[in-house]
Protein backbone atom coordinates (compact mmCIF):
# COMPACT_ATOMS: atom_id res chain seq x y z
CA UNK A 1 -25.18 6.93 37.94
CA UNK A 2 -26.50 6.83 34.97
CA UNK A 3 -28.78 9.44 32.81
CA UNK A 4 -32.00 9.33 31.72
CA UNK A 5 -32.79 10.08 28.26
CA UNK A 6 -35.44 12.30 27.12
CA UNK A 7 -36.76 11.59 23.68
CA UNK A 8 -38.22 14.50 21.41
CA UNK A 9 -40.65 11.72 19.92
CA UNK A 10 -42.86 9.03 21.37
CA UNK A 11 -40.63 5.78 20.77
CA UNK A 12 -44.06 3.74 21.21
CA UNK A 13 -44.61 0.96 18.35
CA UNK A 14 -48.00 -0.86 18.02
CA UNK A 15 -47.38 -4.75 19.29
CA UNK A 16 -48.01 -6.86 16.30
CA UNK A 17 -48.62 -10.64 17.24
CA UNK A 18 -48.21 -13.48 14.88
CA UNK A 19 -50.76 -15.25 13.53
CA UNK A 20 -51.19 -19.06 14.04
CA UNK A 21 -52.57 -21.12 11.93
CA UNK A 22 -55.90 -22.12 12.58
CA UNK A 23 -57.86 -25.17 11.71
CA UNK A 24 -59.56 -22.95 8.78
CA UNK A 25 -56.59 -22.26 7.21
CA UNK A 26 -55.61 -26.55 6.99
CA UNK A 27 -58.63 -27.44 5.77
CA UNK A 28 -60.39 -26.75 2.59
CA UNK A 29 -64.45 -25.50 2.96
CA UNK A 30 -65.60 -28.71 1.18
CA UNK A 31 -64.27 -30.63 3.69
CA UNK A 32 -67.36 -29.88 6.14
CA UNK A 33 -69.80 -30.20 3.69
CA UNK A 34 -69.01 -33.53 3.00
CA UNK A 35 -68.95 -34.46 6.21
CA UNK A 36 -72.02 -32.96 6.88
CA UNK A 37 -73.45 -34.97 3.86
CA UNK A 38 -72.20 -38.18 5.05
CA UNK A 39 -73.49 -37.44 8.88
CA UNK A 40 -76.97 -37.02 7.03
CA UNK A 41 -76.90 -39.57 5.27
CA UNK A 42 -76.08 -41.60 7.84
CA UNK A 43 -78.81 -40.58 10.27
CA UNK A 44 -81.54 -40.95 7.72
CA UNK A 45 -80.20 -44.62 6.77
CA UNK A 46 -80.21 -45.25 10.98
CA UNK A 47 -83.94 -43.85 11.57
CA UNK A 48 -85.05 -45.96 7.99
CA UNK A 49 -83.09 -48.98 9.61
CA UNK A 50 -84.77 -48.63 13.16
CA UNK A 51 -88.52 -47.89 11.76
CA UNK A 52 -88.20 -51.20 10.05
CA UNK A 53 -86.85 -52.97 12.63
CA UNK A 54 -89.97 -52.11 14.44
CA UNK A 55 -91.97 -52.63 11.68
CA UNK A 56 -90.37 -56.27 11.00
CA UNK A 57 -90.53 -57.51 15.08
CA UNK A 58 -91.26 -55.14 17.33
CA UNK A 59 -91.45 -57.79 20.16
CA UNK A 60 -87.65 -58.79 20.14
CA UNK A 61 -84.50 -56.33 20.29
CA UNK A 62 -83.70 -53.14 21.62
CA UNK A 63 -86.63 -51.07 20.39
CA UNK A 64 -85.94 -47.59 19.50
CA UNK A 65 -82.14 -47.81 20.49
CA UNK A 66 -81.15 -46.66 17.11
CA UNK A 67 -83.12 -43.68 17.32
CA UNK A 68 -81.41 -42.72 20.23
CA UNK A 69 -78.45 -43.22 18.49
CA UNK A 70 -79.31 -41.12 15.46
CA UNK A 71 -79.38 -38.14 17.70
CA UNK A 72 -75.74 -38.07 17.36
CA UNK A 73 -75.45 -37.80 13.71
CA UNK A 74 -78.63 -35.55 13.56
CA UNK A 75 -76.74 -32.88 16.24
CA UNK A 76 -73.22 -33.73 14.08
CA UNK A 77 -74.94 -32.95 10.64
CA UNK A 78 -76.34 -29.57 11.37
CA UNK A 79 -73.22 -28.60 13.34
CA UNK A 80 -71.32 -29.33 10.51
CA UNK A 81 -73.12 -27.36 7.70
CA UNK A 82 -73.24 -24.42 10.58
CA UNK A 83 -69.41 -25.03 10.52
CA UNK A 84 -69.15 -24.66 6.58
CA UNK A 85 -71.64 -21.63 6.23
CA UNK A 86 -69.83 -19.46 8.58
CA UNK A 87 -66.44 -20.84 7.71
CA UNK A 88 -66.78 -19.20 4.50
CA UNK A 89 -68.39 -15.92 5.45
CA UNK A 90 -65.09 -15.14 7.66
């Protein structure tokens, strides 16, 4: 049948796998931190907007519904600088 071939040399190669573009390589590091800006902006205008709400008639409405709300933002904002700090140390 047929022969097997002895080689004098490993014939091993190291696997090399391609690499795919990530979501890090799209988009530019500022792109985070301005998101991250806007997010915290936007949940200190939301708490401001809800304290006076209270303030202004606390009998009428759906009382602290926007601070429930502003958790959102205020779990978005820090994930987002998080994002951008160890974006850039990679």
């Amino acid at each position: 049948m047929y022969q097997q071939q002895y080689y004098q040399s490993p014939n091993v190669r190291p696997i090399v796998q391609q690499r795919y573009r990530t979501v890090n390589d799209l988009m530019p590091g500022i792109v985070p931190g301005l998101l991250g800006v806007v997010q915290l902006f936007l949940w200190i205008a939301i708490i401001a907007l809800e304290i006076v709400s209270i303030y202004y008639d606390a009998g009428r409405g759906t009382i602290y519904a926007g601070l429930w709300c502003s958790a959102v933002f205020f779990v978005t904002w820090i994930s987002m600088f998080c994002y951008r700090k160890f974006h850039l140390n990679i």
